[in-house]
Protein backbone atom coordinates (compact mmCIF):
# COMPACT_ATOMS: atom_id res chain seq x y z
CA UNK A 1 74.03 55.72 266.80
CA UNK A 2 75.34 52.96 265.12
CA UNK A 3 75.36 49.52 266.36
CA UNK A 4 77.11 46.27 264.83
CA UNK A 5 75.81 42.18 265.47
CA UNK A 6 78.79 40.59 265.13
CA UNK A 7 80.25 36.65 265.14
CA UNK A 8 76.32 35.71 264.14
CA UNK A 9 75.33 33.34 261.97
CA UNK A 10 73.89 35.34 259.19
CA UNK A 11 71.09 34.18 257.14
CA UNK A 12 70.10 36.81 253.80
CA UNK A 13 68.31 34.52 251.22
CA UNK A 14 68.85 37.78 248.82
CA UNK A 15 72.85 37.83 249.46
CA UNK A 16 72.83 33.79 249.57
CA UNK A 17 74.42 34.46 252.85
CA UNK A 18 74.75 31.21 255.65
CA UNK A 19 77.61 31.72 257.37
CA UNK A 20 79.31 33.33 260.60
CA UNK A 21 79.42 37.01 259.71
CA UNK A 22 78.30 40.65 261.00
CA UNK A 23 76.32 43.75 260.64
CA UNK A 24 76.53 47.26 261.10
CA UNK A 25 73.63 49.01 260.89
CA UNK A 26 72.93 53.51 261.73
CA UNK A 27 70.15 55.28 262.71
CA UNK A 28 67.73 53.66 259.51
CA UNK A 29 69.84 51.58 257.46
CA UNK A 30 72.14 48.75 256.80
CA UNK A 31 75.98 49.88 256.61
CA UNK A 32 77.76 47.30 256.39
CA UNK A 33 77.52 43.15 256.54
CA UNK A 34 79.76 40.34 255.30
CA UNK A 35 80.91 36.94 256.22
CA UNK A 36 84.05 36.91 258.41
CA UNK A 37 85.09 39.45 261.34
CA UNK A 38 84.32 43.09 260.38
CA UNK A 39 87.06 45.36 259.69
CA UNK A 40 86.13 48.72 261.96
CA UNK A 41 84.94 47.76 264.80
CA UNK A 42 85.58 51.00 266.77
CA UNK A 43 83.62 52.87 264.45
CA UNK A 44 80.57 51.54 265.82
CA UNK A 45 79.24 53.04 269.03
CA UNK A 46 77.23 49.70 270.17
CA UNK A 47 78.92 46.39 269.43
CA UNK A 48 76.82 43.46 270.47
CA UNK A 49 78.62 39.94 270.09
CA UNK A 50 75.74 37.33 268.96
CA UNK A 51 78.14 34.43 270.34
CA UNK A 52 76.62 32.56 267.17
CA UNK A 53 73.15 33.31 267.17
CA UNK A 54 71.36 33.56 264.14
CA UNK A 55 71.15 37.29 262.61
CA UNK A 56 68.50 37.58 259.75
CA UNK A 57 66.01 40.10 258.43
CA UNK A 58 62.52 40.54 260.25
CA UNK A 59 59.60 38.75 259.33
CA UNK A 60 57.18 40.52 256.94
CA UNK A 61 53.78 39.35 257.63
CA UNK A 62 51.66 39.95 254.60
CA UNK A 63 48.41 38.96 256.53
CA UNK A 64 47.17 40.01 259.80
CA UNK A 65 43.63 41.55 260.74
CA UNK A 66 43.84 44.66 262.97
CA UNK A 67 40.61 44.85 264.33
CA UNK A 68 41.13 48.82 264.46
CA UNK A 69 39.41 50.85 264.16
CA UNK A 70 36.04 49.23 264.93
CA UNK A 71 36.90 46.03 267.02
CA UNK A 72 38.85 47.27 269.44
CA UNK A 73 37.77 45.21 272.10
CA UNK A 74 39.31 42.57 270.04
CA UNK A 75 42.65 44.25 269.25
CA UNK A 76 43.97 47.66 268.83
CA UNK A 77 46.69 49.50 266.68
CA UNK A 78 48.84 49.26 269.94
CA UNK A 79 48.20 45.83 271.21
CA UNK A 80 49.32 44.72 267.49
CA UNK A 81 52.21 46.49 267.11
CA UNK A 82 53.55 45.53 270.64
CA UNK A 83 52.70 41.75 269.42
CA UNK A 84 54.91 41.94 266.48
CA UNK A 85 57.68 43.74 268.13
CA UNK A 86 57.57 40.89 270.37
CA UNK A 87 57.64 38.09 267.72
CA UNK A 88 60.34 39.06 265.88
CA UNK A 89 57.74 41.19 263.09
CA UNK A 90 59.18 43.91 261.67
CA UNK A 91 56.75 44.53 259.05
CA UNK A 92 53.31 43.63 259.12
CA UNK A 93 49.84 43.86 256.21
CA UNK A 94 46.87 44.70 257.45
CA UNK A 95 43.57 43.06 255.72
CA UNK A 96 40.54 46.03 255.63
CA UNK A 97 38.07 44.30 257.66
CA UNK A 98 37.76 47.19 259.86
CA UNK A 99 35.03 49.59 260.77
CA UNK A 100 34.94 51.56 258.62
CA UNK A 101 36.08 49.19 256.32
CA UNK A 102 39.42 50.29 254.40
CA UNK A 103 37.67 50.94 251.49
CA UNK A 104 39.30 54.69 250.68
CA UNK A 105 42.14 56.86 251.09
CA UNK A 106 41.27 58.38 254.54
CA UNK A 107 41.18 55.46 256.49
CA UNK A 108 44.51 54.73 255.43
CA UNK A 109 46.16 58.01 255.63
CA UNK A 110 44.45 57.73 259.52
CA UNK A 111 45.44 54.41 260.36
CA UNK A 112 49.19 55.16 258.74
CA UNK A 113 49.52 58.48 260.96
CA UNK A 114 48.43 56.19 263.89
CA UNK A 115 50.96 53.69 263.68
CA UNK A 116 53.87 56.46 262.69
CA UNK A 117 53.33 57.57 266.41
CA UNK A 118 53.30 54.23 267.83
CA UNK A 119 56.32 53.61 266.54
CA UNK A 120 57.81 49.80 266.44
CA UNK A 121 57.40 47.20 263.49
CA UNK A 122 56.36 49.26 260.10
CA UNK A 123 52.19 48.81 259.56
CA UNK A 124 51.20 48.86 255.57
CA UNK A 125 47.82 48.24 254.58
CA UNK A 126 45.87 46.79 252.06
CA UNK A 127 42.63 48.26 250.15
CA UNK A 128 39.15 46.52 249.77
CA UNK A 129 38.76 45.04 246.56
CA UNK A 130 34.82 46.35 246.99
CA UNK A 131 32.71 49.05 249.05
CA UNK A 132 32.34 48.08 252.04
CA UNK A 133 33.55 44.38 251.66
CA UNK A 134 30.34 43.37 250.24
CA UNK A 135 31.53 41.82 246.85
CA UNK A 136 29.35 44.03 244.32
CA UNK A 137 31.14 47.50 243.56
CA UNK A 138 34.84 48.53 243.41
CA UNK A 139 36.17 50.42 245.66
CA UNK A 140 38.40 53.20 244.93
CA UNK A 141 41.48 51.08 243.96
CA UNK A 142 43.57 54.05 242.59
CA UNK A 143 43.30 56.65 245.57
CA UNK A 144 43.89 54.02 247.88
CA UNK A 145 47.42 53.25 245.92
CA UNK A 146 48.38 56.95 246.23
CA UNK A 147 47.68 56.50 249.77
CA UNK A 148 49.83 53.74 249.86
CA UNK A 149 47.78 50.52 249.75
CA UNK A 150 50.42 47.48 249.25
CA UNK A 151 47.68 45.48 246.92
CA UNK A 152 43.88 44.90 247.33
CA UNK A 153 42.36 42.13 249.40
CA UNK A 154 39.26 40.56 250.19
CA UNK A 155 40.00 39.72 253.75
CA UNK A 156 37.45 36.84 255.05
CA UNK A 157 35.39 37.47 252.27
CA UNK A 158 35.52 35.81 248.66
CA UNK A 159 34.12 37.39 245.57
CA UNK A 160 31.92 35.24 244.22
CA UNK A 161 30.72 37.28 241.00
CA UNK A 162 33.22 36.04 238.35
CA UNK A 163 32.37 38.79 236.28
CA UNK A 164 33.54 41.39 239.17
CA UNK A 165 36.66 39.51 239.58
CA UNK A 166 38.21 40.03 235.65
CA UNK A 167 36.83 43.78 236.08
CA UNK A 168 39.02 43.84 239.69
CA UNK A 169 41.74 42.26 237.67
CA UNK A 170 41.91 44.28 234.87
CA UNK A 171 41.94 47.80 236.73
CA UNK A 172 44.50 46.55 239.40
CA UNK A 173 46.75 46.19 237.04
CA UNK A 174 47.26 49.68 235.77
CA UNK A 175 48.71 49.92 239.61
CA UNK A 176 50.94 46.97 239.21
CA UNK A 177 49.53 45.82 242.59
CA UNK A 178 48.30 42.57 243.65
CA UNK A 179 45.41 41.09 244.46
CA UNK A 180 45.02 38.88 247.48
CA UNK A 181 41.69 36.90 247.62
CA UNK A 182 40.34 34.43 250.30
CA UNK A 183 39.29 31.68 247.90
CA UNK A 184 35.86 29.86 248.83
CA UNK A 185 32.94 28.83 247.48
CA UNK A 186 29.79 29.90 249.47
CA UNK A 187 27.55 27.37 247.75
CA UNK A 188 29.77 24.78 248.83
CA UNK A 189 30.99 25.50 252.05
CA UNK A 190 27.87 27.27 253.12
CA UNK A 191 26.88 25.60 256.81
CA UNK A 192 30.15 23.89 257.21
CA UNK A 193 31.60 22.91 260.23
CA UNK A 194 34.98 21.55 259.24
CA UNK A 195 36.85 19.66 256.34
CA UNK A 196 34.91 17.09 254.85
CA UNK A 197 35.89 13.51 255.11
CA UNK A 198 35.77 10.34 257.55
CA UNK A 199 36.62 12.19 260.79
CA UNK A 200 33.85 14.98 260.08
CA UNK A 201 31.54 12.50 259.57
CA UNK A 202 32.64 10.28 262.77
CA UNK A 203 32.69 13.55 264.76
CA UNK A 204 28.83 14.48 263.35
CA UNK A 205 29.72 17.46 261.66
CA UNK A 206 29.30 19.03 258.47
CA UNK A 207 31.91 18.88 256.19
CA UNK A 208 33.33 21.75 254.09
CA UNK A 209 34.71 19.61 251.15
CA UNK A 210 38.23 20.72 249.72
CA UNK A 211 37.01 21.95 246.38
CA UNK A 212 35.22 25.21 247.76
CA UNK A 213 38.65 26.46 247.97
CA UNK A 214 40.47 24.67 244.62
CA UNK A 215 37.16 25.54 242.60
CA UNK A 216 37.67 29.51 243.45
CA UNK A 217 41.41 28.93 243.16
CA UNK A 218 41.15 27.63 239.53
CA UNK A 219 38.91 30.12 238.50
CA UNK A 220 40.94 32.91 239.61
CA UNK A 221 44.14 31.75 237.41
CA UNK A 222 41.63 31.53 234.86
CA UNK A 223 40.77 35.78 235.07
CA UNK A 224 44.64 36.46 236.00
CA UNK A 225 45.30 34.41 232.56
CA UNK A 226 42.83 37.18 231.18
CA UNK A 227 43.74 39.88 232.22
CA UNK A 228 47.45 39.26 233.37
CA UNK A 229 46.85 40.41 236.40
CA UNK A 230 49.22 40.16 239.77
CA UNK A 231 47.24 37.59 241.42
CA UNK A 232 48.00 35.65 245.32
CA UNK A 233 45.79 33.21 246.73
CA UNK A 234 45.74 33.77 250.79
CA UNK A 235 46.39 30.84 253.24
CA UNK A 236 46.46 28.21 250.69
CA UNK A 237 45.38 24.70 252.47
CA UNK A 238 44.62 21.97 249.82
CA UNK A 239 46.51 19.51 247.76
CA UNK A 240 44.02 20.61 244.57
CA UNK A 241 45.18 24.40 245.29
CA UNK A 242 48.75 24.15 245.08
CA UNK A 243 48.49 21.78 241.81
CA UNK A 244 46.62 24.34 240.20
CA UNK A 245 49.27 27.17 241.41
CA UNK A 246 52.21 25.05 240.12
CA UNK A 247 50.91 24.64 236.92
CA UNK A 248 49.72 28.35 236.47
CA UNK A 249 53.58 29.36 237.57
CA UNK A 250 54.74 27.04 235.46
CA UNK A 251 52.49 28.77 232.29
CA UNK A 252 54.40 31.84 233.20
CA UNK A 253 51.59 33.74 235.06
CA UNK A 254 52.05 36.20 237.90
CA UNK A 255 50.70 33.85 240.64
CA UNK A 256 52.05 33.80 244.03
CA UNK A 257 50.45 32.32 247.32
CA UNK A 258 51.01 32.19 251.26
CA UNK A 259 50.25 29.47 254.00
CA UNK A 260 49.66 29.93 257.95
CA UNK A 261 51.57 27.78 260.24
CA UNK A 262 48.24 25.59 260.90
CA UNK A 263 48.18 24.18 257.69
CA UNK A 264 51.87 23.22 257.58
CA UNK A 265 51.74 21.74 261.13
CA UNK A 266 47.87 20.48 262.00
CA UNK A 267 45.38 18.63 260.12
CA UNK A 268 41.41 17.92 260.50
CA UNK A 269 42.12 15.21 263.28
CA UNK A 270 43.15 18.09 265.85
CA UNK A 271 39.39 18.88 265.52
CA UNK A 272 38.98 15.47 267.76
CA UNK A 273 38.95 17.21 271.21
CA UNK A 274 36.13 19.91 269.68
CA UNK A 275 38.39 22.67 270.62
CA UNK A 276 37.28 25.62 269.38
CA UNK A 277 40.61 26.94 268.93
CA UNK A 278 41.29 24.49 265.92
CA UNK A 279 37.78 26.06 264.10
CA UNK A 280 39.79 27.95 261.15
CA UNK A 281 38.60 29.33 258.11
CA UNK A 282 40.30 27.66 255.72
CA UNK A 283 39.54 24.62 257.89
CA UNK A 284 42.02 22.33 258.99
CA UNK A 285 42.39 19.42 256.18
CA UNK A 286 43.59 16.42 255.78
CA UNK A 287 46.95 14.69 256.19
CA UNK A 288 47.16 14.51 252.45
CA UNK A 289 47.39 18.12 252.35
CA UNK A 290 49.05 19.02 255.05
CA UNK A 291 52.09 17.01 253.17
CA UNK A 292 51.15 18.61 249.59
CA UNK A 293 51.68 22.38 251.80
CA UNK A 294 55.31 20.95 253.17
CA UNK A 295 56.17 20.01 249.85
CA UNK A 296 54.53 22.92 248.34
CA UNK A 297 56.75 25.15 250.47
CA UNK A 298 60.26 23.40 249.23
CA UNK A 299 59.72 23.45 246.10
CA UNK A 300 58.42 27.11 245.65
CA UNK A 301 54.71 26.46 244.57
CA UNK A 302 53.86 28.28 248.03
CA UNK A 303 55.80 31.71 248.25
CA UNK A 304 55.27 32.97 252.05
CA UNK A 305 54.48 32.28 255.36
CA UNK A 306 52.10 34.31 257.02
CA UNK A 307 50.68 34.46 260.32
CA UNK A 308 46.71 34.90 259.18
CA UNK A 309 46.16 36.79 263.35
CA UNK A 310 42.54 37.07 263.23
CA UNK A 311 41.41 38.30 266.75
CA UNK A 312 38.53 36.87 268.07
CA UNK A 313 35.84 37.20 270.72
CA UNK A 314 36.47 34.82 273.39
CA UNK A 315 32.75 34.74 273.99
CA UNK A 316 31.93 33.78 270.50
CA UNK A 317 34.38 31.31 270.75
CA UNK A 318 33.33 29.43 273.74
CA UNK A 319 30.15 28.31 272.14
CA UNK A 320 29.54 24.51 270.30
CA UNK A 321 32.49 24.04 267.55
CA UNK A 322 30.18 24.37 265.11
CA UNK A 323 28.35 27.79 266.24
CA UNK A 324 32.22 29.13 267.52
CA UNK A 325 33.99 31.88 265.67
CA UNK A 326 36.44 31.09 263.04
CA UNK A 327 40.21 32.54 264.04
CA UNK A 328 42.81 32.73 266.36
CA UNK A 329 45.60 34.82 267.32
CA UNK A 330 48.66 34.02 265.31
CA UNK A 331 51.20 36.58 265.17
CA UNK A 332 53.11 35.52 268.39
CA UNK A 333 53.12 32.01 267.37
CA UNK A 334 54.91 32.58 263.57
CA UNK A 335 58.12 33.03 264.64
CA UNK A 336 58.12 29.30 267.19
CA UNK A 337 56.10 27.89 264.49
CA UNK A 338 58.57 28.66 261.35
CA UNK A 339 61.58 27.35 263.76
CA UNK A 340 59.77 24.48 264.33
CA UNK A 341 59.77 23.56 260.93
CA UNK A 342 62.71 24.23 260.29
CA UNK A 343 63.81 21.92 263.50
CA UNK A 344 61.64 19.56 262.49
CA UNK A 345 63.53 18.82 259.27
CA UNK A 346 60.89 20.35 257.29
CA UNK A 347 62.79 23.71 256.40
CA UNK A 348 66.20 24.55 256.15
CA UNK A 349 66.40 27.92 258.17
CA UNK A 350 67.33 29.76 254.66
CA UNK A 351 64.10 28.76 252.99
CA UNK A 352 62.44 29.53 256.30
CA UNK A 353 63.51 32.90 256.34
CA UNK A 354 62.78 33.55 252.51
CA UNK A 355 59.27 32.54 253.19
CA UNK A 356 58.61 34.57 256.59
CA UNK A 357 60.41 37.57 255.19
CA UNK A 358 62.40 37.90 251.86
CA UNK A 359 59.78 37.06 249.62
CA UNK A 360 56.89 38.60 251.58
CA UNK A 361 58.58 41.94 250.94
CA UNK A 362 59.30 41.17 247.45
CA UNK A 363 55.78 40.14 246.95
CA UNK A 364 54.44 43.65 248.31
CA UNK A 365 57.39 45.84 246.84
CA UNK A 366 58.08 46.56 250.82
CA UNK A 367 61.22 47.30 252.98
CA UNK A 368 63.00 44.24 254.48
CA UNK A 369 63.31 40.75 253.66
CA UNK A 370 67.00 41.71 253.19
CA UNK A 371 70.49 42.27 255.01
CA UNK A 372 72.08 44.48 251.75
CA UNK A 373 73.95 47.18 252.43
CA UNK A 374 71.70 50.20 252.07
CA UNK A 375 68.60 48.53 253.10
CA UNK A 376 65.93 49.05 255.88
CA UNK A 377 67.79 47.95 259.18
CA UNK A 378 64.53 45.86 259.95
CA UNK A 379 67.28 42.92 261.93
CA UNK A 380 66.16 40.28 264.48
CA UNK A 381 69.03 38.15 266.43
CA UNK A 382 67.87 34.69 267.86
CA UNK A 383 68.53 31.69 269.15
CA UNK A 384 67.17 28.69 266.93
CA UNK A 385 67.87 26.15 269.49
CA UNK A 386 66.19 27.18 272.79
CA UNK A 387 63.50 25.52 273.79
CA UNK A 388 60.15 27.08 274.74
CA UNK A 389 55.84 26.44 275.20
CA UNK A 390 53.42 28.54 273.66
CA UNK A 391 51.59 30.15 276.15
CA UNK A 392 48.62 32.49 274.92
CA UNK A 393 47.67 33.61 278.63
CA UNK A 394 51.55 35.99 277.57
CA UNK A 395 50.36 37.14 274.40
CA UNK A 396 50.60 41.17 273.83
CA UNK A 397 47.58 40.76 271.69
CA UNK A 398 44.74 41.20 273.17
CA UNK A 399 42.91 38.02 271.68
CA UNK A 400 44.20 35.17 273.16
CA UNK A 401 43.48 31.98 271.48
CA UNK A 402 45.74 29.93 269.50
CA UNK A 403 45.47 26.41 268.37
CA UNK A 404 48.83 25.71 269.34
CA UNK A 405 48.44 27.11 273.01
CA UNK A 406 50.41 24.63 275.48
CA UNK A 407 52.52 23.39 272.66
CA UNK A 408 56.37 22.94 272.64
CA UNK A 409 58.24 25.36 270.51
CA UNK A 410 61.65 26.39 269.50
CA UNK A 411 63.40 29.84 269.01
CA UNK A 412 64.07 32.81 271.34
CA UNK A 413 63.68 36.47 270.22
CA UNK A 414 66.86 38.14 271.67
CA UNK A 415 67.02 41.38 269.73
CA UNK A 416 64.26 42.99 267.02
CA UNK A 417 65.36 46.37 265.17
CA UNK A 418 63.24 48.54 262.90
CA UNK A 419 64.61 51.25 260.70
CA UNK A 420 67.95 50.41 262.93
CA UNK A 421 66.45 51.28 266.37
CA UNK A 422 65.88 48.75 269.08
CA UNK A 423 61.93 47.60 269.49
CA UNK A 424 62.30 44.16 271.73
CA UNK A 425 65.46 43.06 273.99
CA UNK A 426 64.82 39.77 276.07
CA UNK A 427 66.40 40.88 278.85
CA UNK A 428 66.94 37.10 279.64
């Protein structure tokens, strides 16, 4: 069947595309799109008139944690994938914090065949960087790319053993895949609570100071200046972090790096009310850096927005905030929190949907991020303007925490497509 969007307000960073336009799209692919009215209508068995609405590509999220196979009681393969559907994902990277860890080929040729028969929003996956997540011995980096692995992560865990890093570095890239690392130093943020400063120390708890992250950070561009490796720091959060980015970009290296709406639109003082919700890992930081990630963002030091979802037990998180869990749910709170920015003035809705989608894809070598002719049909249709309030007690996932629960939002999902068929209608 093929179905056309037309008189939307199309948005394709790739095409340079921010106008009122259409698109056609078949059973997989993109047929047609344009700025104007199309030209053959009637060939098109579905015509849905966007009366303006904004038509764009999905968001790619390049970091979510599944939490199956081994947490389900946290989140499973189907819970996810109904989250993103809902959220306007329409591609989504798992990190290999699972049990068993994805460490080989098998658990991703198990976890792909899973989602294949779920259907909805595309899952890819990425490789451990080392057995079992442990940091000492590499894991099997080249069976897990003919498996498919997107690029190798470290999930919540940082290698700390320099020496293992450049040896990481150098074999990763005979695969010409990435490497996404969780930047922190144990020895400095061992114990801590929160960001370090004057409100940790008002509040009475230990602070995790700023350069655990920018220390790692700096070392890393070191190694990929070594071994010229494809390198991306995860969920960058500090001022000293995206300097030392910048500057390696601007030496030519292949560095890239993502944010999560928390560190774009909170800082350490939401910490005040000892909400366990806020308790993030990287922490919430300071003003300061909250500005250097907004300006980090417009100027294309900071590549992509990603959710960061990490499901948590609500048990573990209803303890003191220092003894709670660190994560919250964040898939079905990207979408509201990437409009807000963008209706905040802090975004213009192109850059906003380069970051949650074009260059995502382009970072992983995945489908999407793009309304080309020829290309995935992974479409979402929204409203930029509607009002709404986060409200986790709705959320598909199964963990249902978020920092910005309660919180006004804008944006309404009206239409999601994958591969050109129809995963989420708001029948509203």
């Amino acid at each position: 069947m093929k179905t056309l969007l037309k008189n939307a307000h199309i948005i394709c960073p790739v095409q340079n595309f921010d106008a009122s336009g259409y698109v056609g799209m078949d059973e997989s692919h993109i047929c047609a799109s344009g700025i104007g009215a199309p030209k053959d209508e009637a060939s098109y068995d579905k015509v849905i008139d966007c009366a303006g609405a904004f038509v764009t590509p999905g968001l790619v999220d390049m970091r979510v944690q599944s939490a199956d196979p081994g947490f389900e009681h946290l989140e499973t393969l189907e819970t996810l994938l109904k989250a993103a559907s809902a959220s306007g994902v329409t591609s989504l990277v798992s990190l290999p914090d699972t049990d068993p860890v994805i460490d080989n080929r098998t658990v991703i040729d198990s976890l792909t065949l899973r989602a294949s028969k779920l259907g909805g929003p595309r899952l890819y996956l990425y490789g451990a960087l080392t057995q079992g997540q442990k940091g000492h011995h590499m894991a099997e980096l080249g069976l897990m790319a003919q498996a498919g692995a997107v690029g190798f992560a470290s999930g919540a865990h940082s290698i700390q053993d320099s020496l293992i890093m450049r040896r990481l570095m150098t074999y990763a890239t005979m695969f010409d895949k990435p490497i996404i690392h969780h930047c922190e130093d144990y020895q400095l943020s061992e114990g801590g609570e929160m960001n370090e400063g004057e409100t940790a120390t008002r509040l009475g708890l230990i602070g995790i100071p700023s350069a655990a992250e920018t220390i790692m950070v700096n070392r890393d561009i070191e190694l990929a200046r070594l071994t010229k490796a494809r390198y991306h720091v995860a969920h960058i959060s500090t001022a000293g972090s995206i300097d030392a980015v910048r500057r390696a970009k601007q030496d030519g290296l292949q560095i890239t790096c993502d944010t999560a709406p928390p560190y774009a639109l909170l800082n350490e003082h939401a910490v005040n009310s000892f909400n366990t919700a806020f308790r993030l890992n990287p922490p919430l930081r300071s003003e300061g850096d909250r500005l250097a990630v907004l300006q980090g963002l417009n100027d294309g030091t900071i590549d992509a927005i990603a959710s960061d979802h990490a499901p948590v037990n609500r048990d573990e998180k209803a303890q003191p905030f220092g003894q709670a869990s660190c994560g919250a749910s964040g898939i079905e709170t990207l979408f509201p929190n990437i409009m807000g920015l963008v209706a905040n003035g802090s975004l213009t809705m192109k850059r906003a949907i380069e970051l949650g989608s074009t260059a995502p894809a382009r970072i992983l070598g995945i489908a999407g991020g793009s309304l080309e002719t020829g290309t995935a049909a992974d479409i979402i249709c929204f409203d930029a303007n509607a009002a709404t309030v986060i409200d986790q007690t709705k959320f598909h996932s199964r963990s249902r925490i978020s920092p910005f629960h309660g919180q006004p939002a804008q944006g309404r999902l009206a239409y999601s497509f994958v591969n050109g068929a129809l995963v989420h209608q708001d029948t509203n």
